[in-house]
N, C-alpha and C. Protein backbone atom coordinates (compact mmCIF):
# COMPACT_ATOMS: atom_id res chain seq x y z
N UNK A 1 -1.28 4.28 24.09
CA UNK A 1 -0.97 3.25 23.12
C UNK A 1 -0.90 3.86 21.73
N UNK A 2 -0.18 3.11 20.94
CA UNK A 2 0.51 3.92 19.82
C UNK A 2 -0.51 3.42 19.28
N UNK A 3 -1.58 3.93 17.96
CA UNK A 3 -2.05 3.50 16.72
C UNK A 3 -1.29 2.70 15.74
N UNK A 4 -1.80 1.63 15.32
CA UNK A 4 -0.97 0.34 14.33
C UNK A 4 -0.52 1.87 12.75
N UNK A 5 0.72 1.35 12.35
CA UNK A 5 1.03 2.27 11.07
C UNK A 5 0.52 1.34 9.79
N UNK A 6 0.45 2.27 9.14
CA UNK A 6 0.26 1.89 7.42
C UNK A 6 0.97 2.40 6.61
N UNK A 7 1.84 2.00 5.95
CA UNK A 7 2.73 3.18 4.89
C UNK A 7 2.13 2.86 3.45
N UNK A 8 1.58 4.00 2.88
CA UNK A 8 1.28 4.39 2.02
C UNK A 8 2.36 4.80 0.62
N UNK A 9 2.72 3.81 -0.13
CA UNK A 9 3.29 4.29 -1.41
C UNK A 9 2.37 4.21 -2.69
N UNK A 10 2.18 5.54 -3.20
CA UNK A 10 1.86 6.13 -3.85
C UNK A 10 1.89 7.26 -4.62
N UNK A 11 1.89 7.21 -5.73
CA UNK A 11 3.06 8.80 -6.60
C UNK A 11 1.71 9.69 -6.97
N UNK A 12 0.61 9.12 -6.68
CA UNK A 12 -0.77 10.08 -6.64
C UNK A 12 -0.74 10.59 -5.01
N UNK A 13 -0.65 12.33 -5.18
CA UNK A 13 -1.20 12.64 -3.91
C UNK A 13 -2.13 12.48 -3.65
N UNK A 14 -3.54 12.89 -4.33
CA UNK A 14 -4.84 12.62 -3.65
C UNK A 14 -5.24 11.55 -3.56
N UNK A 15 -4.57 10.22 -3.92
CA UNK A 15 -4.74 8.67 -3.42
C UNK A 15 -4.28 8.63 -1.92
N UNK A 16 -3.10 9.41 -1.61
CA UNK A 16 -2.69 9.17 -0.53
C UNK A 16 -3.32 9.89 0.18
N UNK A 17 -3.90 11.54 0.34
CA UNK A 17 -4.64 11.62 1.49
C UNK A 17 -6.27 10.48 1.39
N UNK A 18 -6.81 10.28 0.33
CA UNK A 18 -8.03 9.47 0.28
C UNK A 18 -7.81 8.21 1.52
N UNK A 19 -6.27 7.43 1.35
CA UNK A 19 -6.32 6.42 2.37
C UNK A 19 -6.00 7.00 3.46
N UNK A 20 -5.40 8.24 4.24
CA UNK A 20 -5.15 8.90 4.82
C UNK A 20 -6.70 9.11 5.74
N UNK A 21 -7.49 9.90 4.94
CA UNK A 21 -9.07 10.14 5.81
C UNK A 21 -9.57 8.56 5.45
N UNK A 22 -9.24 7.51 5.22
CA UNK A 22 -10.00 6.35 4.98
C UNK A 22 -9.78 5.97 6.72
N UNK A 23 -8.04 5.89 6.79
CA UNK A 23 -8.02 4.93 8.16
C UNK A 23 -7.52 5.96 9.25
N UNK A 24 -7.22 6.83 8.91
CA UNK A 24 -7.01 8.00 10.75
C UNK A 24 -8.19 8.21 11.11
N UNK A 25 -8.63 8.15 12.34
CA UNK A 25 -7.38 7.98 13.33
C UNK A 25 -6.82 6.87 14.09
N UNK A 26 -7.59 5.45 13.19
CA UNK A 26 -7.37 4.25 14.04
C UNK A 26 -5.92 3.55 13.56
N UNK A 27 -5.45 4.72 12.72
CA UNK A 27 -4.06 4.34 12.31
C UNK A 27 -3.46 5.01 11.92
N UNK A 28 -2.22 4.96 12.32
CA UNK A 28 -1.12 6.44 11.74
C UNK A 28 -0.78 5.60 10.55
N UNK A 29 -1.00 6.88 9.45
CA UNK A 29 -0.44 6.56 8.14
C UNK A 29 0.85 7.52 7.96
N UNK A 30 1.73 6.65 7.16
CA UNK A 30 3.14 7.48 5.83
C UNK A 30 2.99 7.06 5.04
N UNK A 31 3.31 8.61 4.07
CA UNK A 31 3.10 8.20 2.49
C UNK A 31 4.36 8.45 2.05
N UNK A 32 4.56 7.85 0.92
CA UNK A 32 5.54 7.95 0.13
C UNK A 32 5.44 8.04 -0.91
N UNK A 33 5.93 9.03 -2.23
CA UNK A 33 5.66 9.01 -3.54
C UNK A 33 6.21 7.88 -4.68
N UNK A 34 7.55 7.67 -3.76
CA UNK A 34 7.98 7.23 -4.62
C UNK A 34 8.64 5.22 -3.78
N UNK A 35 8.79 4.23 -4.56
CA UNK A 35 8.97 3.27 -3.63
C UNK A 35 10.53 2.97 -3.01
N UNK A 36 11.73 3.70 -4.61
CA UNK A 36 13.21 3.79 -3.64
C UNK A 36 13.29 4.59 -2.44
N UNK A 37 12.81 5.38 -2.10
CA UNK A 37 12.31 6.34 -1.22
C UNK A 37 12.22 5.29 -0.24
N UNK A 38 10.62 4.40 0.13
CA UNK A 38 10.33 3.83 0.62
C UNK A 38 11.16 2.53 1.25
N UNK A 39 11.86 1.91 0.64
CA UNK A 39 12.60 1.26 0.33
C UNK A 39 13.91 1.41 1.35
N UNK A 40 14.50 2.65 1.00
CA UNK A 40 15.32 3.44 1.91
C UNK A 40 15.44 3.84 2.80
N UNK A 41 14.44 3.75 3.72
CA UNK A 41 14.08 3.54 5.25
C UNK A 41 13.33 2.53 5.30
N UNK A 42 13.37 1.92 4.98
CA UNK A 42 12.62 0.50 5.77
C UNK A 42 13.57 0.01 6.52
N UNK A 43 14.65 0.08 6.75
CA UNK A 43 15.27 -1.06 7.90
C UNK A 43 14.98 0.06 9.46
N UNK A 44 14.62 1.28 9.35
CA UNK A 44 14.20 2.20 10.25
C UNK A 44 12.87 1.92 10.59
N UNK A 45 12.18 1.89 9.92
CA UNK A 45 10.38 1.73 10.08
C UNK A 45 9.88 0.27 10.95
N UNK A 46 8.92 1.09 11.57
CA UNK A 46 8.91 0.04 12.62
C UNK A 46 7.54 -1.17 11.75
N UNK A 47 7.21 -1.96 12.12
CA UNK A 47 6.41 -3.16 11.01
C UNK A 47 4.96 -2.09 11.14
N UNK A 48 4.41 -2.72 9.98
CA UNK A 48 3.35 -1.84 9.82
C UNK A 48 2.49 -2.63 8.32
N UNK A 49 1.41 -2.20 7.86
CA UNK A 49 0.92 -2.88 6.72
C UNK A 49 1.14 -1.80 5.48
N UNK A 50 1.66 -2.83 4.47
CA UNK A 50 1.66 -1.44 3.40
C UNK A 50 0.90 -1.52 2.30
N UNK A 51 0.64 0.01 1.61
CA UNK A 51 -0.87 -0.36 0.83
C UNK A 51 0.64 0.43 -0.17
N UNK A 52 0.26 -0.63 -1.27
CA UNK A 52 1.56 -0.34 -2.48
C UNK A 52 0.84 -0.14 -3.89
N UNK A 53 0.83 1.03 -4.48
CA UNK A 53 0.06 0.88 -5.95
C UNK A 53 1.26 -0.01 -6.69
N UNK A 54 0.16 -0.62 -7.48
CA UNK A 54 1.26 -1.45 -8.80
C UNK A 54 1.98 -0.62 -9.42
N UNK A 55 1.20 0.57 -10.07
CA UNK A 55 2.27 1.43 -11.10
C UNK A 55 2.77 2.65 -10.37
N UNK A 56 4.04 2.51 -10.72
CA UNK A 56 5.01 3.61 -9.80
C UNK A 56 5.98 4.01 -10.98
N UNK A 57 5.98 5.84 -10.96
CA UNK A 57 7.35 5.75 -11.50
C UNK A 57 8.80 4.86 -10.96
N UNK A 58 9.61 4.88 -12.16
CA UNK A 58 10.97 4.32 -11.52
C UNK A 58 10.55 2.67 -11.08
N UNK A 59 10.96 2.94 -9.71
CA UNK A 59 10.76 1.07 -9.73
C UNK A 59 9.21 0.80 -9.03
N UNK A 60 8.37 -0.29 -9.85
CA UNK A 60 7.33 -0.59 -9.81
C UNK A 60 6.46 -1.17 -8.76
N UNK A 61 5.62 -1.31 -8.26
CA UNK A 61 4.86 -2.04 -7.12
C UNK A 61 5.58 -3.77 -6.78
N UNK A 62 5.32 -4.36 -7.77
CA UNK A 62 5.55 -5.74 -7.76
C UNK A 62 7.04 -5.81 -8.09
N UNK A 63 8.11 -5.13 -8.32
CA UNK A 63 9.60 -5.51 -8.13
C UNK A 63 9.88 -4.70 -6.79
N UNK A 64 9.20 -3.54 -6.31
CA UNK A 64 8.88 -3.14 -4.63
C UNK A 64 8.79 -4.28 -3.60
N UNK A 65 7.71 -4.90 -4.37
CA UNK A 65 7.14 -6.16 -3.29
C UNK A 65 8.30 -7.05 -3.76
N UNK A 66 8.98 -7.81 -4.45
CA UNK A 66 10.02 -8.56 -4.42
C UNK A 66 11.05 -8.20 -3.63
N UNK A 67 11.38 -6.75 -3.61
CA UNK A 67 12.61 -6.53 -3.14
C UNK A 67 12.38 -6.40 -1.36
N UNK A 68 11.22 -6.24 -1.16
CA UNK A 68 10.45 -6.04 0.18
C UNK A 68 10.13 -7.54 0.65
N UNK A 69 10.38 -8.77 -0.05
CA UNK A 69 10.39 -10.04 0.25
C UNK A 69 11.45 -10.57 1.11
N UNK A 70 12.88 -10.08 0.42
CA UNK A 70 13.99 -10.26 0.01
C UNK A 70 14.62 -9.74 1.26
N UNK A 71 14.23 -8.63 1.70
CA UNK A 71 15.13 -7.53 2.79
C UNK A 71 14.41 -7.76 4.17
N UNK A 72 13.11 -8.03 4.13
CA UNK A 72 12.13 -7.52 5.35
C UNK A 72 10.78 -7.98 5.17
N UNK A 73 10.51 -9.05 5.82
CA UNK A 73 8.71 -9.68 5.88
C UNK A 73 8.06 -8.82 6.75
N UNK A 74 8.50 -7.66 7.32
CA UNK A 74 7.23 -7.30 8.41
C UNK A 74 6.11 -6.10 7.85
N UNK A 75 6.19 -6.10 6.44
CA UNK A 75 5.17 -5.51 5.96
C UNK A 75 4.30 -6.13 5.75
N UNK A 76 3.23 -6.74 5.75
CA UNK A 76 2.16 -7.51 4.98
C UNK A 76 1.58 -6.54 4.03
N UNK A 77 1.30 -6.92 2.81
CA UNK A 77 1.20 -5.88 1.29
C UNK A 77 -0.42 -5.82 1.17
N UNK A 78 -0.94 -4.84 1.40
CA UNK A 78 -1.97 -5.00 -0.27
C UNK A 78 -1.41 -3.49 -1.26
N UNK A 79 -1.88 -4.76 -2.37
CA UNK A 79 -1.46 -3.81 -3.79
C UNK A 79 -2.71 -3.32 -4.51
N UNK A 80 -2.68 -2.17 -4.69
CA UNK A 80 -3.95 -1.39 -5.06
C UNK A 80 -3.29 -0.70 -6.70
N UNK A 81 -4.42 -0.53 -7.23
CA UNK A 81 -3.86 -0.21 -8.95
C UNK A 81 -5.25 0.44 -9.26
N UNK A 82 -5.37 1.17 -10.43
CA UNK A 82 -6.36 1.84 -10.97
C UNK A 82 -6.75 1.20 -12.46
N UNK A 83 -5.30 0.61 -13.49
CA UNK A 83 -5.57 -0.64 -14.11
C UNK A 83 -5.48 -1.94 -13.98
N UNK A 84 -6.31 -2.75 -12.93
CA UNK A 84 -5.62 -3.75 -12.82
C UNK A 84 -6.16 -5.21 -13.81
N UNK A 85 -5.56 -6.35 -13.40
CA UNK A 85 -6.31 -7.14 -15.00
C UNK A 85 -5.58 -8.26 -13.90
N UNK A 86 -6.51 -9.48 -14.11
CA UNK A 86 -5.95 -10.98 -13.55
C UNK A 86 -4.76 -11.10 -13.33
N UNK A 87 -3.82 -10.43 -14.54
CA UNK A 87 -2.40 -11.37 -14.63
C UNK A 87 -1.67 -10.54 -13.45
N UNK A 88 -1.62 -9.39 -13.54
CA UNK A 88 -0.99 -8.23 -12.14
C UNK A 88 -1.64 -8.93 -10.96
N UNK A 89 -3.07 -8.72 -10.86
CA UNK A 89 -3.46 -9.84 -9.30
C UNK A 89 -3.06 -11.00 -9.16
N UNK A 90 -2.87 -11.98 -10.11
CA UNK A 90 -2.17 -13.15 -9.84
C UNK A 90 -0.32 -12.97 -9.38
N UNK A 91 -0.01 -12.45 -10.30
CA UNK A 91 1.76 -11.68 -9.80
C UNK A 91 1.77 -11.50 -8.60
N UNK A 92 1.03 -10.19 -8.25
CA UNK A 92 0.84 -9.85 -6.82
C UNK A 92 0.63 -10.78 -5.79
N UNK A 93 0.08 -11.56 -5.87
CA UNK A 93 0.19 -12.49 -4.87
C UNK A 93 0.81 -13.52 -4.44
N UNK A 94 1.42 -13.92 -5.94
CA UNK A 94 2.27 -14.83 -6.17
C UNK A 94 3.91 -14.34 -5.35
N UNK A 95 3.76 -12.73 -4.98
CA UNK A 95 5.13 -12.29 -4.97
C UNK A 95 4.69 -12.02 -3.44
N UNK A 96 3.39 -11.97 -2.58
CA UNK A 96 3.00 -12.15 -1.15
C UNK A 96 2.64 -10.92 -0.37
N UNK A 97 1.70 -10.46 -1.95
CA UNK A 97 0.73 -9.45 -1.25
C UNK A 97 -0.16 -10.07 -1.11
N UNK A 98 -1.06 -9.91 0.24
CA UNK A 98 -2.06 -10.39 0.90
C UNK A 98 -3.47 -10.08 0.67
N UNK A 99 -3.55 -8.71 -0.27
CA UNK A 99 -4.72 -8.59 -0.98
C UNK A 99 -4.34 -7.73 -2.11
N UNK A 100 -5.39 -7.47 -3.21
CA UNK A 100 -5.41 -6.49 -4.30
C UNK A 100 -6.34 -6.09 -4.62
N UNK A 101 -6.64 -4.36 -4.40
CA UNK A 101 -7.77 -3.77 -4.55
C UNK A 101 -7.33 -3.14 -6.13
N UNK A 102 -8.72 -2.77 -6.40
CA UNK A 102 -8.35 -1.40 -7.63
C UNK A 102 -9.37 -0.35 -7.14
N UNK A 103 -8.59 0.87 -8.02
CA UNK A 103 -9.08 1.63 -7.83
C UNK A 103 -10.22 2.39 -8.29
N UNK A 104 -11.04 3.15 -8.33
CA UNK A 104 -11.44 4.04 -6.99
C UNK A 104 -12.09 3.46 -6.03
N UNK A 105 -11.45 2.94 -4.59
CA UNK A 105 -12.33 2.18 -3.73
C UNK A 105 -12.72 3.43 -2.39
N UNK A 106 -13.66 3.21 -1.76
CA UNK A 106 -14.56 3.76 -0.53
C UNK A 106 -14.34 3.10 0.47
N UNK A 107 -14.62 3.59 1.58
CA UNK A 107 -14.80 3.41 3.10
C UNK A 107 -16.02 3.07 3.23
N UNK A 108 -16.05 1.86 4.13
CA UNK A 108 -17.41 1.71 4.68
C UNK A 108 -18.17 3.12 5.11
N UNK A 109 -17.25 4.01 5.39
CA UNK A 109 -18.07 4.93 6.14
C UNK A 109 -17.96 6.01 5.61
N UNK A 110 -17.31 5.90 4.07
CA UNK A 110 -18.00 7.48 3.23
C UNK A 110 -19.29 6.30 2.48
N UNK A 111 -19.86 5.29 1.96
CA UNK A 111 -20.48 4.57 1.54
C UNK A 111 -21.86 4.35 2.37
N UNK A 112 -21.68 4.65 3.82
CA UNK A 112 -22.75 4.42 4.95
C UNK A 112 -22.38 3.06 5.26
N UNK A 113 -22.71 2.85 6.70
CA UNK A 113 -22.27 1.63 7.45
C UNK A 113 -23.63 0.68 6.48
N UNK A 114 -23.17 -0.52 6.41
CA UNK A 114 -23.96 -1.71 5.91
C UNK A 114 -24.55 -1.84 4.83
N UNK A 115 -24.23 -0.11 3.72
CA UNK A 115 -24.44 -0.34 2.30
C UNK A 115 -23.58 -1.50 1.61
């Protein structure tokens, strides 16, 4: 049985391996730096959950997630950011990302189970 995917867009590499050792091996992750990139194979990519930073060079998290509304629902979003502030989490969701973290977040299990 195949592991569920996650595609990872993010223009920070060491964000992307961080979610990388967060969820392998109970999930194959792809990263992407950039979101036209991303964007550009999605009618190839098979459904999967995507973890989208808000700030991206070029085109941004939340016009990502619009245009990812627009073309293809089988991503379900969370949007992760390192500045984030109410009005971006309210956007974000408003545009049907399903959660919004900021950053620097941990694994239950670099943190210890039940801290």
């Amino acid at each position: 049985m195949n592991a569920p995917t996650v595609y990872v867009v993010d223009d920070d590499e060491q964000m992307q391996t961080l979610v990388r050792r967060i969820l392998e091996p109970a999930y194959s992750v792809i990263s992407f730096a950039d979101a036209r990139q991303f964007l550009g194979v999605v009618p190839a990519l098979a459904p999967g959950c995507l973890v989208l930073d808000v700030y991206l060079p070029g085109l941004d998290g939340l016009d990502t997630l619009h245009a990812l509304a627009k073309r293809d629902p089988r991503f379900p979003t969370i949007m992760i950011t390192g500045m984030g502030d109410v009005n971006i989490a309210v956007q974000a969701m408003k545009a049907g990302a399903v959660d919004f973290i900021e950053k620097p977040f941990t694994s239950a299990a670099q943190r210890g189970q039940g801290s």
